[in-house]
N, C-alpha and C. Protein backbone atom coordinates (compact mmCIF):
# COMPACT_ATOMS: atom_id res chain seq x y z
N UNK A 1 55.85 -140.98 -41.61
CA UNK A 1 56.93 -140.75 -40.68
C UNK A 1 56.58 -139.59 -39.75
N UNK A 2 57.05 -139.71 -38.71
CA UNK A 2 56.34 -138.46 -37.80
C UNK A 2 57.59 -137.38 -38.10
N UNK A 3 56.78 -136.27 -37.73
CA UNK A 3 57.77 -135.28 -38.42
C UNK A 3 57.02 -133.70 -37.03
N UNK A 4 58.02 -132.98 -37.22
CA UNK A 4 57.66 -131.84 -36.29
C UNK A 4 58.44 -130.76 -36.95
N UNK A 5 57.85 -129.55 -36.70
CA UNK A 5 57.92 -128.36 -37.19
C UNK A 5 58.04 -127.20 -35.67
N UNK A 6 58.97 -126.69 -35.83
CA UNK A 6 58.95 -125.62 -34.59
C UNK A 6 59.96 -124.34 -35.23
N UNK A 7 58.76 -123.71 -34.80
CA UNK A 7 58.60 -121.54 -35.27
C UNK A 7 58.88 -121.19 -33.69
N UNK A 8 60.01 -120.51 -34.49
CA UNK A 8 60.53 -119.58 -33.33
C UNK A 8 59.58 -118.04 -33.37
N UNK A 9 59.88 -117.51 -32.34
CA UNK A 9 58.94 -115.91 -32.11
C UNK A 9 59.10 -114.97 -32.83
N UNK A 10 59.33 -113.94 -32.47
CA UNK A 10 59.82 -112.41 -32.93
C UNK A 10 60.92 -112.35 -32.17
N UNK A 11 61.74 -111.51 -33.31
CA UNK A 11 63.45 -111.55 -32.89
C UNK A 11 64.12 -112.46 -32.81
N UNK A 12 63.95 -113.61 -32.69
CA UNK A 12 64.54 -115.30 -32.67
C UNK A 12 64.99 -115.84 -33.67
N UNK A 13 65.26 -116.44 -34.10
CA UNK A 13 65.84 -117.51 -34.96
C UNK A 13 65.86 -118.78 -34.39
N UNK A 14 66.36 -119.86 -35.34
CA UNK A 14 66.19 -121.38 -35.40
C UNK A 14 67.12 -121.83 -34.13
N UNK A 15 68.21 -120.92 -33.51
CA UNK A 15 69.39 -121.52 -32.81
C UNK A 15 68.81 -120.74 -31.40
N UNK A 16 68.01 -119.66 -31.58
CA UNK A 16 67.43 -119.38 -29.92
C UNK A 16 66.85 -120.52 -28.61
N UNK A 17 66.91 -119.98 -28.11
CA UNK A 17 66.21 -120.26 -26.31
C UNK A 17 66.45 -122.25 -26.83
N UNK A 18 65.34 -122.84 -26.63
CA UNK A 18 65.40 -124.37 -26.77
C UNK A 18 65.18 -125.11 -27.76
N UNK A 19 65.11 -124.07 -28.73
CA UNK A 19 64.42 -124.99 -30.05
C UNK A 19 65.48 -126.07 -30.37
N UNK A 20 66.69 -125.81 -30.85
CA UNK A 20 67.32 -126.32 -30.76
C UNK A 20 67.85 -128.22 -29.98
N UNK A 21 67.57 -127.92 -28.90
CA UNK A 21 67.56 -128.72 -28.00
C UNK A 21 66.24 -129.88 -28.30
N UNK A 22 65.30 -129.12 -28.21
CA UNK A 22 63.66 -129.96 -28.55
C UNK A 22 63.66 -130.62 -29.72
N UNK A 23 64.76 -130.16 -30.91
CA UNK A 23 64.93 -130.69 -32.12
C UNK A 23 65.63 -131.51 -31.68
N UNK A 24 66.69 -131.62 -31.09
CA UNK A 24 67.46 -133.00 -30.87
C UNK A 24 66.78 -134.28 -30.11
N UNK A 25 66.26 -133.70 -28.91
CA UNK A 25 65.28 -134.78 -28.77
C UNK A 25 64.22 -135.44 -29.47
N UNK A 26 63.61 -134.92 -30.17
CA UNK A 26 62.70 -135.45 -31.05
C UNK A 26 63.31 -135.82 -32.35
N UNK A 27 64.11 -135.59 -32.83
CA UNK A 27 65.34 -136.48 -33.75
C UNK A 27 65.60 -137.65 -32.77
N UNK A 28 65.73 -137.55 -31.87
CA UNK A 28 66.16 -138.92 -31.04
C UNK A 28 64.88 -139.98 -31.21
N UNK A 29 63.55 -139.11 -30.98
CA UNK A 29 62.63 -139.99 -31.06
C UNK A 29 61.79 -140.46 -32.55
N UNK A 30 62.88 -140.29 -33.17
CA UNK A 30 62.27 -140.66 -34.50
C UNK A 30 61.97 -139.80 -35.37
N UNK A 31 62.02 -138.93 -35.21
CA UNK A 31 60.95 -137.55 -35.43
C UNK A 31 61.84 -136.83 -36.82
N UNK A 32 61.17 -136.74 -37.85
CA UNK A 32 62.09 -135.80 -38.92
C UNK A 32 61.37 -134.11 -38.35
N UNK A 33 62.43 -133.16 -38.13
CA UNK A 33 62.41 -132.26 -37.64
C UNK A 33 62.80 -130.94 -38.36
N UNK A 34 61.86 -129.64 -38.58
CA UNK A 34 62.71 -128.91 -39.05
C UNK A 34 62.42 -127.31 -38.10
N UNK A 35 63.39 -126.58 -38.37
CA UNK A 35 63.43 -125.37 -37.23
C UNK A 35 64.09 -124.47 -38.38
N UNK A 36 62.90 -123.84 -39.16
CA UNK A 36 63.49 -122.63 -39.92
C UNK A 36 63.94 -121.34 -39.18
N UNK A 37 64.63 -120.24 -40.11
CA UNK A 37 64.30 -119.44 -39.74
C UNK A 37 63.55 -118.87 -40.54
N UNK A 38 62.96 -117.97 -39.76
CA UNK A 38 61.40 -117.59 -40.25
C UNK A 38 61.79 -115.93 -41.09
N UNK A 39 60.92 -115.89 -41.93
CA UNK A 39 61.97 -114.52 -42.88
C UNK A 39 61.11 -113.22 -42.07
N UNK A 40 62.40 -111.89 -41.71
CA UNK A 40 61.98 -110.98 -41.03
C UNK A 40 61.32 -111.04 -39.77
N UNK A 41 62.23 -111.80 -38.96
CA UNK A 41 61.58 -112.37 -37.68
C UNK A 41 60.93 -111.05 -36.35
N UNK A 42 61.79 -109.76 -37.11
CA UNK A 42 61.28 -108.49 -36.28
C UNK A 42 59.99 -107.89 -36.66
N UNK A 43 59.49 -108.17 -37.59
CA UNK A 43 58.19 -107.49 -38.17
C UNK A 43 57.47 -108.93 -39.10
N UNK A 44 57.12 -109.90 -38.02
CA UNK A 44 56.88 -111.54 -38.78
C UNK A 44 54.89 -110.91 -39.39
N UNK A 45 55.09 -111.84 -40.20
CA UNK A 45 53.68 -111.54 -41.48
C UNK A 45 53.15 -112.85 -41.36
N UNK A 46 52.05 -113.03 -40.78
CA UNK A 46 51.25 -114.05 -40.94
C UNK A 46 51.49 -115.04 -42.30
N UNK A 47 50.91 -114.43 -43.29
CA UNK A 47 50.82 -114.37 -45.01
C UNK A 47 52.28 -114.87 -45.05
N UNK A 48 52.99 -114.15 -45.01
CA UNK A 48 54.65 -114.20 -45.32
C UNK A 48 55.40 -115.22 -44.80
N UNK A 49 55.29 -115.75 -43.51
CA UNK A 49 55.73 -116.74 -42.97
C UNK A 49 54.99 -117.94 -43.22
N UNK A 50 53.64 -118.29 -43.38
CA UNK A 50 52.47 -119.03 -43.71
C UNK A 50 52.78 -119.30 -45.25
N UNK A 51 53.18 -118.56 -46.13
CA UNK A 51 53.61 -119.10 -47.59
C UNK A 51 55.55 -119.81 -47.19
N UNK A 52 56.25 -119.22 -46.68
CA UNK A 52 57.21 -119.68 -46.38
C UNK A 52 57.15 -121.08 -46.07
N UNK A 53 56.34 -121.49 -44.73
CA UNK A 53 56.32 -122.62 -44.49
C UNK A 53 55.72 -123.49 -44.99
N UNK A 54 54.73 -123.15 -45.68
CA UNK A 54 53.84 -124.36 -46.61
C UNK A 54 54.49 -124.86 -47.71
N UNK A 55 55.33 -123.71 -48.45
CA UNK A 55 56.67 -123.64 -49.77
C UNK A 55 57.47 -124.64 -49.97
N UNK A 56 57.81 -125.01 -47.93
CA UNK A 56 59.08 -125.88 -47.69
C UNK A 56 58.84 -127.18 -46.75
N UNK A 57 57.45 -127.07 -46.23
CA UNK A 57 57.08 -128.30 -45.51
C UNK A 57 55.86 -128.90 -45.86
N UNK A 58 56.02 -130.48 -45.98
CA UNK A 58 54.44 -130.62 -45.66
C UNK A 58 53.73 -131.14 -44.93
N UNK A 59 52.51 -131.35 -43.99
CA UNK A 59 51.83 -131.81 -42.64
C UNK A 59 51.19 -132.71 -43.67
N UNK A 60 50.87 -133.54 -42.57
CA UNK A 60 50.34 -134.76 -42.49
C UNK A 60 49.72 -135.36 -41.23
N UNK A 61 48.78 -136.23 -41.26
CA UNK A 61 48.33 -137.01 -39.85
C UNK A 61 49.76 -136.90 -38.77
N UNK A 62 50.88 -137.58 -38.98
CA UNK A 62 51.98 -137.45 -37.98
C UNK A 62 52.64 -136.06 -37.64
N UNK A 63 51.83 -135.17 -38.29
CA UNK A 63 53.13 -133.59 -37.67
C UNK A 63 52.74 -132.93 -36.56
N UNK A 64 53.50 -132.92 -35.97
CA UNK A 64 53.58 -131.84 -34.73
C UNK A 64 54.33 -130.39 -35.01
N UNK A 65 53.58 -129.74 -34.46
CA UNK A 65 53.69 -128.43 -34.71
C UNK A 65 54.10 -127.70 -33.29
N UNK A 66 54.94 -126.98 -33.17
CA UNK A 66 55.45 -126.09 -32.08
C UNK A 66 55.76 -124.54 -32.08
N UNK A 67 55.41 -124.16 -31.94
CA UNK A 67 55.47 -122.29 -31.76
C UNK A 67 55.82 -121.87 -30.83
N UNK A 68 56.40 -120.71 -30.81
CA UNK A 68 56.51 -120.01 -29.50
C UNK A 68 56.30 -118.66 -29.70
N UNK A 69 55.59 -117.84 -29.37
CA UNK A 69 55.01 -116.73 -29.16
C UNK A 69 54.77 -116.19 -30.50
N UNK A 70 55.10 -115.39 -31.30
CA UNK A 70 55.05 -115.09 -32.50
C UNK A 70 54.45 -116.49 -33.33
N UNK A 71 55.54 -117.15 -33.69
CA UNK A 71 55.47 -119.02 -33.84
C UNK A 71 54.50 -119.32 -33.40
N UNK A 72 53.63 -119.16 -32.21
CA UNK A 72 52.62 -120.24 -31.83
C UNK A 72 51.36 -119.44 -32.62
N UNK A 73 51.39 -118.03 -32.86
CA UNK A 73 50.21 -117.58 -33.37
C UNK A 73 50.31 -117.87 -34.82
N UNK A 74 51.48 -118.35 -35.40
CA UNK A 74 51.64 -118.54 -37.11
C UNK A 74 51.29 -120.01 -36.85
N UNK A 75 51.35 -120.73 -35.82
CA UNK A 75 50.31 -121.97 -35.81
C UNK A 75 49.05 -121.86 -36.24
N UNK A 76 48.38 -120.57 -35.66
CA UNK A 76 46.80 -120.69 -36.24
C UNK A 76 46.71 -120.41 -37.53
N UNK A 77 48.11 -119.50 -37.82
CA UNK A 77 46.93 -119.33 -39.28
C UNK A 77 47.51 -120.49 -40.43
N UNK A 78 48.79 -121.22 -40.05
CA UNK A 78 48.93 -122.38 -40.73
C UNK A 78 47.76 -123.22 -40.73
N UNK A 79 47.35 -123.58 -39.57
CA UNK A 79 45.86 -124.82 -39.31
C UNK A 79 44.98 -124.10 -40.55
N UNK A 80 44.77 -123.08 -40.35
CA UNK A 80 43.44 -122.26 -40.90
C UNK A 80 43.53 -122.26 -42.22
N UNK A 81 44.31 -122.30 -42.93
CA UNK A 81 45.12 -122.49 -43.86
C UNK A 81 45.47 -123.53 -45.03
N UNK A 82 45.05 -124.99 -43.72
CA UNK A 82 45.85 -126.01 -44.18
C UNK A 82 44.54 -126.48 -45.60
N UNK A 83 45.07 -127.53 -46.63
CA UNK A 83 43.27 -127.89 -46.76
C UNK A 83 42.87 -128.85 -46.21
N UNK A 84 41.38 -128.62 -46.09
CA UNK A 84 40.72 -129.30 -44.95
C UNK A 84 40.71 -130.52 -44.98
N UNK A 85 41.24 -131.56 -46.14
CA UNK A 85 41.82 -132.98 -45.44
C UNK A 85 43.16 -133.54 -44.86
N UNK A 86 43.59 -132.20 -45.05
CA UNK A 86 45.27 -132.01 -43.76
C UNK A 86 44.75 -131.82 -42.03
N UNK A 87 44.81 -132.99 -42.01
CA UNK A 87 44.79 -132.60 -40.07
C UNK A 87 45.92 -133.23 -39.37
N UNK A 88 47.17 -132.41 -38.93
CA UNK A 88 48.05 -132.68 -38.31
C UNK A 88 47.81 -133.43 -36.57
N UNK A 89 48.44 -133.79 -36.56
CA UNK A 89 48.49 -134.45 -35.27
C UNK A 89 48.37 -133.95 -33.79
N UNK A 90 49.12 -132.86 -33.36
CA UNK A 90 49.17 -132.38 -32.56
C UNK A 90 49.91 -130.40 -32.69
N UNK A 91 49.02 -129.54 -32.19
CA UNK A 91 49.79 -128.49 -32.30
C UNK A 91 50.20 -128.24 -30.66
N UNK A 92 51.25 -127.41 -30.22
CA UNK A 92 51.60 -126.47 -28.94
C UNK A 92 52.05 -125.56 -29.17
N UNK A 93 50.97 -124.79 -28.47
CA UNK A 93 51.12 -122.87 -28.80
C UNK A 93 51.54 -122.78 -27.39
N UNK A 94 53.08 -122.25 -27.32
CA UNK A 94 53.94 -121.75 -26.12
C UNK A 94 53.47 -119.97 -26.45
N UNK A 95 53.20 -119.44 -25.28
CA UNK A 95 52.80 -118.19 -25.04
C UNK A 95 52.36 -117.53 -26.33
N UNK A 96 51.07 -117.74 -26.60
CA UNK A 96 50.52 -117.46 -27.81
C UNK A 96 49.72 -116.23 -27.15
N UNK A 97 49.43 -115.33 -28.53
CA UNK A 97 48.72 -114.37 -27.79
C UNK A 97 47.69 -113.99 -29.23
N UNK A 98 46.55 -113.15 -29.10
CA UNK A 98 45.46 -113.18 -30.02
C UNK A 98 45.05 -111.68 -30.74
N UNK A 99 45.88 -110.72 -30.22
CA UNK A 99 46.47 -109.32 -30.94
C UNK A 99 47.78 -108.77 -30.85
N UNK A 100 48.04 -107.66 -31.59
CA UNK A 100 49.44 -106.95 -31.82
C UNK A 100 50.15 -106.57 -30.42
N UNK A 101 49.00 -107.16 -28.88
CA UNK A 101 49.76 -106.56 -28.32
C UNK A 101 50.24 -104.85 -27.90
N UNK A 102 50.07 -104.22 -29.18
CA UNK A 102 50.01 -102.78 -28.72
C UNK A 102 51.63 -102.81 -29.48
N UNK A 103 52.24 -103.65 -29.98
CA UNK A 103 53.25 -103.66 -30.59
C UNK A 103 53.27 -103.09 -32.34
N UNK A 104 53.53 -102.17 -32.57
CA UNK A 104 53.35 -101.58 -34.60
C UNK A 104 54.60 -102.95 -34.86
N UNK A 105 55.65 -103.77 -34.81
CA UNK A 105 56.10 -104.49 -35.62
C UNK A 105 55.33 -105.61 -35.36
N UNK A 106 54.27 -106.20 -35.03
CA UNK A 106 53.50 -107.98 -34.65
C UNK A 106 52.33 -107.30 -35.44
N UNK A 107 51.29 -105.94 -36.08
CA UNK A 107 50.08 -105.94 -36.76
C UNK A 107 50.04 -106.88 -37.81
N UNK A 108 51.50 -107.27 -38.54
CA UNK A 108 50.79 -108.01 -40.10
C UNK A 108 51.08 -109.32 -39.66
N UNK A 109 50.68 -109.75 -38.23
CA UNK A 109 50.53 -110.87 -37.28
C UNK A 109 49.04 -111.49 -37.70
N UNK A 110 48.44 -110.03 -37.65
CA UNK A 110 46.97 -110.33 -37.33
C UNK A 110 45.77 -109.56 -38.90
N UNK A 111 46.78 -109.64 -40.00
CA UNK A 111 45.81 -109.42 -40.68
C UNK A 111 44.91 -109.71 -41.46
N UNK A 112 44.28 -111.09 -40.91
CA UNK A 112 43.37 -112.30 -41.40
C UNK A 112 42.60 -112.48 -40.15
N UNK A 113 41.64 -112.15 -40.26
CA UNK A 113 41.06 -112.76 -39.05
C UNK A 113 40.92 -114.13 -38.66
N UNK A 114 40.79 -114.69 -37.59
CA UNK A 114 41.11 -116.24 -37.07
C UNK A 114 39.97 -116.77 -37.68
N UNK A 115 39.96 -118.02 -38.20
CA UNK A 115 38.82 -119.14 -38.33
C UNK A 115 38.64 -119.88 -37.51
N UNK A 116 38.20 -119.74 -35.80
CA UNK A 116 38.68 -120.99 -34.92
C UNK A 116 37.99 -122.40 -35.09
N UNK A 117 36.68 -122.22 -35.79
CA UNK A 117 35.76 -123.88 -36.18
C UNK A 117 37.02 -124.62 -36.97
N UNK A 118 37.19 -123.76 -38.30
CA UNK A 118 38.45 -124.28 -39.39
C UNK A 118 39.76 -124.68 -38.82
N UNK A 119 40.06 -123.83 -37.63
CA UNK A 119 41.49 -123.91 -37.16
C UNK A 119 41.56 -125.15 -35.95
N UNK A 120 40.10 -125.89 -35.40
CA UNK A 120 40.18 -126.86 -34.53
C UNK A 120 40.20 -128.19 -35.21
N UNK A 121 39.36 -127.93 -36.28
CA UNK A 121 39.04 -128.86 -37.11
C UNK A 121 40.87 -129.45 -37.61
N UNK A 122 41.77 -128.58 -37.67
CA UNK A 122 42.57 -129.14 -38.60
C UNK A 122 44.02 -129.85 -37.75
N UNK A 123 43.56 -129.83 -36.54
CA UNK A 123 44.67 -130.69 -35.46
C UNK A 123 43.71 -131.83 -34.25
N UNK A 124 44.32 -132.60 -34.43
CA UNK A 124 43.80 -133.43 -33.97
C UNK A 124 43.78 -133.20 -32.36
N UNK A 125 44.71 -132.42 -31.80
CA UNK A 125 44.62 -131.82 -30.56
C UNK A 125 45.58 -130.62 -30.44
N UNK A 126 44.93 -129.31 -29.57
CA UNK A 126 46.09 -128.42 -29.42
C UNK A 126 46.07 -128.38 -28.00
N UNK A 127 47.37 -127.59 -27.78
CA UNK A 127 47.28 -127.36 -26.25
C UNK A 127 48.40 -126.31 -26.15
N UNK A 128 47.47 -125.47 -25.47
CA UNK A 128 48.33 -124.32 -24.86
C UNK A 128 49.24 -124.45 -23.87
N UNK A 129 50.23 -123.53 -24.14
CA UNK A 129 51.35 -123.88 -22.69
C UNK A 129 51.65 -121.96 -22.02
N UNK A 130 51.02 -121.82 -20.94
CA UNK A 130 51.47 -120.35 -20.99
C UNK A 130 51.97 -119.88 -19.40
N UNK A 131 52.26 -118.97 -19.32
CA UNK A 131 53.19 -118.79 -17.80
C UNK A 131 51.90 -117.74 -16.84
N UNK A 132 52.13 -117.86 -15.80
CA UNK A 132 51.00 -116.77 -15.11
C UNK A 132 51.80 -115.38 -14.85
N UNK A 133 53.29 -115.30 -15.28
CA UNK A 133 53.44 -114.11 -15.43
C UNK A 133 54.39 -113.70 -16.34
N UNK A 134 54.06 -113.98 -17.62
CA UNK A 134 54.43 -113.45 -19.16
C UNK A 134 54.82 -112.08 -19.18
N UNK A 135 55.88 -111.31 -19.40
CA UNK A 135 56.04 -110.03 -19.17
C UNK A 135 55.45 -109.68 -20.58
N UNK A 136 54.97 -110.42 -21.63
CA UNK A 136 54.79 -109.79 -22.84
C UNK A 136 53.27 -110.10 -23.18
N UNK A 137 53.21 -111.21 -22.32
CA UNK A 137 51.58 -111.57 -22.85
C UNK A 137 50.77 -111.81 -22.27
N UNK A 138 50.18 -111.33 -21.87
CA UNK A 138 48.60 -111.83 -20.58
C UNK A 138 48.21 -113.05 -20.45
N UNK A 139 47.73 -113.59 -19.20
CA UNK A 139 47.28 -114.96 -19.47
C UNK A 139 46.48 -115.16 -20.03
N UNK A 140 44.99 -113.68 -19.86
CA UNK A 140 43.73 -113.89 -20.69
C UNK A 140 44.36 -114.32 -22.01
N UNK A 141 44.89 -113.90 -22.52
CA UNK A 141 45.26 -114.06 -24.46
C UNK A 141 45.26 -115.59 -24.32
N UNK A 142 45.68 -116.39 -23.69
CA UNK A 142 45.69 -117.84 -24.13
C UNK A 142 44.66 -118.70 -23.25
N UNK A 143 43.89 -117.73 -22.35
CA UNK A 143 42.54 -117.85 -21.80
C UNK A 143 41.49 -118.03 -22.89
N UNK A 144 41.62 -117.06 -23.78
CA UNK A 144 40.37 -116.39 -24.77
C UNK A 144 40.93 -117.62 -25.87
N UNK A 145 42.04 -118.12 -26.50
CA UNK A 145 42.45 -118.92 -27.24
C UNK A 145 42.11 -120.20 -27.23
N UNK A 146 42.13 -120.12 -25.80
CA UNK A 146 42.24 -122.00 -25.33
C UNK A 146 40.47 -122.30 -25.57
N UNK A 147 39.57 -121.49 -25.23
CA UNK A 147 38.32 -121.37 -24.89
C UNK A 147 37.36 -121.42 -26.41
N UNK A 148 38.03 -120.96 -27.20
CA UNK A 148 37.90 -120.32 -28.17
C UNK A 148 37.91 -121.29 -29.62
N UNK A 149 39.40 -122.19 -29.12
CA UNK A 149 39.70 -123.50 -29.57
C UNK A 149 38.99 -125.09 -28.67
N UNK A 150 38.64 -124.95 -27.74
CA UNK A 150 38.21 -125.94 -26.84
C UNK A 150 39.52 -126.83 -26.68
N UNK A 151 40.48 -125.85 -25.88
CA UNK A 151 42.00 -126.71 -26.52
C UNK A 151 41.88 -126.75 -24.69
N UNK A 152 43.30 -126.97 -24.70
CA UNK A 152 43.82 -127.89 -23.42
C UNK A 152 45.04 -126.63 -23.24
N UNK A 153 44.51 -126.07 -21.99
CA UNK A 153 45.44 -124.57 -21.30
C UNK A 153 46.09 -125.07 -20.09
N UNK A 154 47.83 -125.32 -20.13
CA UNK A 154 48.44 -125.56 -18.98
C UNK A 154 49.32 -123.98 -18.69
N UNK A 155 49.08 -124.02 -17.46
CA UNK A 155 49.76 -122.69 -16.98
C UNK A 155 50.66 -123.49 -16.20
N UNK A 156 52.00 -122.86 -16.11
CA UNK A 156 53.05 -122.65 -15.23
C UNK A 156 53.11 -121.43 -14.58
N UNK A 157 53.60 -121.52 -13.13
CA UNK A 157 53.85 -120.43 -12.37
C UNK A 157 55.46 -120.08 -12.48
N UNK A 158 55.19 -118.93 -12.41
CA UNK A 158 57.04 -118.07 -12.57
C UNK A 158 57.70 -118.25 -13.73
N UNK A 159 57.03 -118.11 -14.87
CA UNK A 159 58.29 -119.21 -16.00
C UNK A 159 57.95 -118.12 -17.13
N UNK A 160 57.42 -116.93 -17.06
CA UNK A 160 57.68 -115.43 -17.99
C UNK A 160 57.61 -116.35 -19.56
N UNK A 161 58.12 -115.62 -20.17
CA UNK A 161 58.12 -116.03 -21.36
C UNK A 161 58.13 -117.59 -21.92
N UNK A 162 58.96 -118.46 -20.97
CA UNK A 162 59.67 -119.35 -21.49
C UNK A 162 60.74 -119.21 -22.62
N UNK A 163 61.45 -118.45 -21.93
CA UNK A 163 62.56 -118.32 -23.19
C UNK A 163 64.02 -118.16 -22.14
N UNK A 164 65.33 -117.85 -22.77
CA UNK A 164 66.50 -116.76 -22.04
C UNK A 164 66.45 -116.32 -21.37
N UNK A 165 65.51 -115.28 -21.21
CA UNK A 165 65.50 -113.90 -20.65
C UNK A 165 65.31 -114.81 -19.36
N UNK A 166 64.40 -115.71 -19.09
CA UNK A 166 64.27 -116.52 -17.70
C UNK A 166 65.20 -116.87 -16.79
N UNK A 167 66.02 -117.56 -18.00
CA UNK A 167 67.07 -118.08 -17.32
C UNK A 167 67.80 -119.00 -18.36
N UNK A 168 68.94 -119.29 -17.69
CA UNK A 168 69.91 -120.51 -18.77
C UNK A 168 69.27 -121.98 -19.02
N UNK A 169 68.04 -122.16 -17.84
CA UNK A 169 67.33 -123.12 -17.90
C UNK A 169 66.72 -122.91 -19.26
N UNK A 170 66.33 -122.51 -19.65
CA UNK A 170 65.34 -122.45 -21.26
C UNK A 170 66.51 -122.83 -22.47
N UNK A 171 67.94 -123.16 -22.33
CA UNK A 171 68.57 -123.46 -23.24
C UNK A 171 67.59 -125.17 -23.57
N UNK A 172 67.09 -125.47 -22.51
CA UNK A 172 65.99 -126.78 -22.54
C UNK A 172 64.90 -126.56 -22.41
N UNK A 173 63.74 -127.21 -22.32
CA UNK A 173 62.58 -127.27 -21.95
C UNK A 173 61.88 -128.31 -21.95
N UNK A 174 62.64 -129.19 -21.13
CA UNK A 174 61.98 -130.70 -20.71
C UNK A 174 60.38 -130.45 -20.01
N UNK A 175 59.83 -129.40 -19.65
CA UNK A 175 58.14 -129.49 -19.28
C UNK A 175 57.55 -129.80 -20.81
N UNK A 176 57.86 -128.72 -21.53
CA UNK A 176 57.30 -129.16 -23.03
C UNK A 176 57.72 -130.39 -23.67
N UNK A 177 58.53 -131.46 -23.18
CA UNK A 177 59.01 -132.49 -24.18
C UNK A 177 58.09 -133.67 -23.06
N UNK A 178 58.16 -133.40 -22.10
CA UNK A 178 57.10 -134.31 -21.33
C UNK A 178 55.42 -134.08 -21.64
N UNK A 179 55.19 -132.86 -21.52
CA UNK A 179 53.88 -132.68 -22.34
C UNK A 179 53.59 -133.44 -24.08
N UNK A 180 54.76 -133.38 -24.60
CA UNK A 180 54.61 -134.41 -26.09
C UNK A 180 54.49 -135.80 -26.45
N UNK A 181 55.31 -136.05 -24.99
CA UNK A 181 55.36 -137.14 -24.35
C UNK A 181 53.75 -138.02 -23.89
N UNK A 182 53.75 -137.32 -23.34
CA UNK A 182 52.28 -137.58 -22.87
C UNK A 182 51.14 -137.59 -23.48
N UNK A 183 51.03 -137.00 -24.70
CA UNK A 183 50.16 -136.88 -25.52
C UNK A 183 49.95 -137.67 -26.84
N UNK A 184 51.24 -138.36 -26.85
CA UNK A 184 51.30 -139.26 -28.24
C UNK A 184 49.95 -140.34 -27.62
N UNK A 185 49.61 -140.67 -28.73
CA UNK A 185 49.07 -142.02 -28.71
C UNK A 185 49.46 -143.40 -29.89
């Protein structure tokens, strides 16, 4: 059964910006869907959230995976993670970034170093989604990611985070549900 998983960021929860919304559509499309909240979403733990979600979900050939900023980097270390005859279907890392940032609550983000051979190997395709002017995250970070992964980097112009703070438009995010769209096979 196809099934999708979407991690909200830091500070967020399951009912923020569009998750919400992206869950209903993909419930529409068949899709068993789940949108935790992620424990201690202000100081999120690789380790900590990565046992959380493995605890309560499981991937398979059909899962799609969705992150968003915090969320899209607990994508990698889920892949990295997974065992290596788990290869999910599709991941999208929405404004993913590849250090703390300079932030002391995102370090126990990063305290595993990345496996990117292990972490390509275990999705059948990823693709970055990132804005050209992120107030929180550089474009290089999902430059160095995308490159890094041999993944698929779409930039949008003007679209910051992709979240609220943008605008009331992000209560949706029909660019990302057309990008999922497009990618099924």
């Amino acid at each position: 059964m196809k099934n999708a998983l979407i991690l909200h960021g830091t500070g967020a929860d399951s009912s923020s910006n569009w998750f919400q919304w992206i869950k209903q559509e993909l419930e529409e499309k068949g899709y068993k869907v789940w949108v935790p909240d992620l424990p201690n979403s202000m100081y999120p733990s690789s380790k900590v959230n990565a046992k959380y979600v493995l605890d309560n979900w499981e991937f398979d050939k059909d899962s799609l995976i969705i992150g968003h900023s915090s969320g899209a980097v607990l994508i990698l270390y889920l892949l990295q993670n997974l065992p290596e005859d788990t290869v999910v279907d599709r991941a999208f890392l929405v404004s993913v970034f590849k250090g703390d940032l300079g932030w002391p609550n995102l370090k126990d983000l990063f305290s595993e170093p990345f496996n990117w051979e292990k972490i390509k190997k275990q999705a059948r395709k990823i693709i970055l989604l990132h804005s050209d002017n992120d107030p929180y995250v550089p474009l290089d970070h999902a430059e160095f990611i995308a490159e890094k992964l041999t993944a698929e980097l779409i930039v949008k112009e003007g679209q910051g985070h992709f979240n609220l703070e943008v605008g009331a438009q992000y209560a949706q995010f029909p660019t990302l549900l057309k990008i999922i769209e497009e990618t099924e096979e």
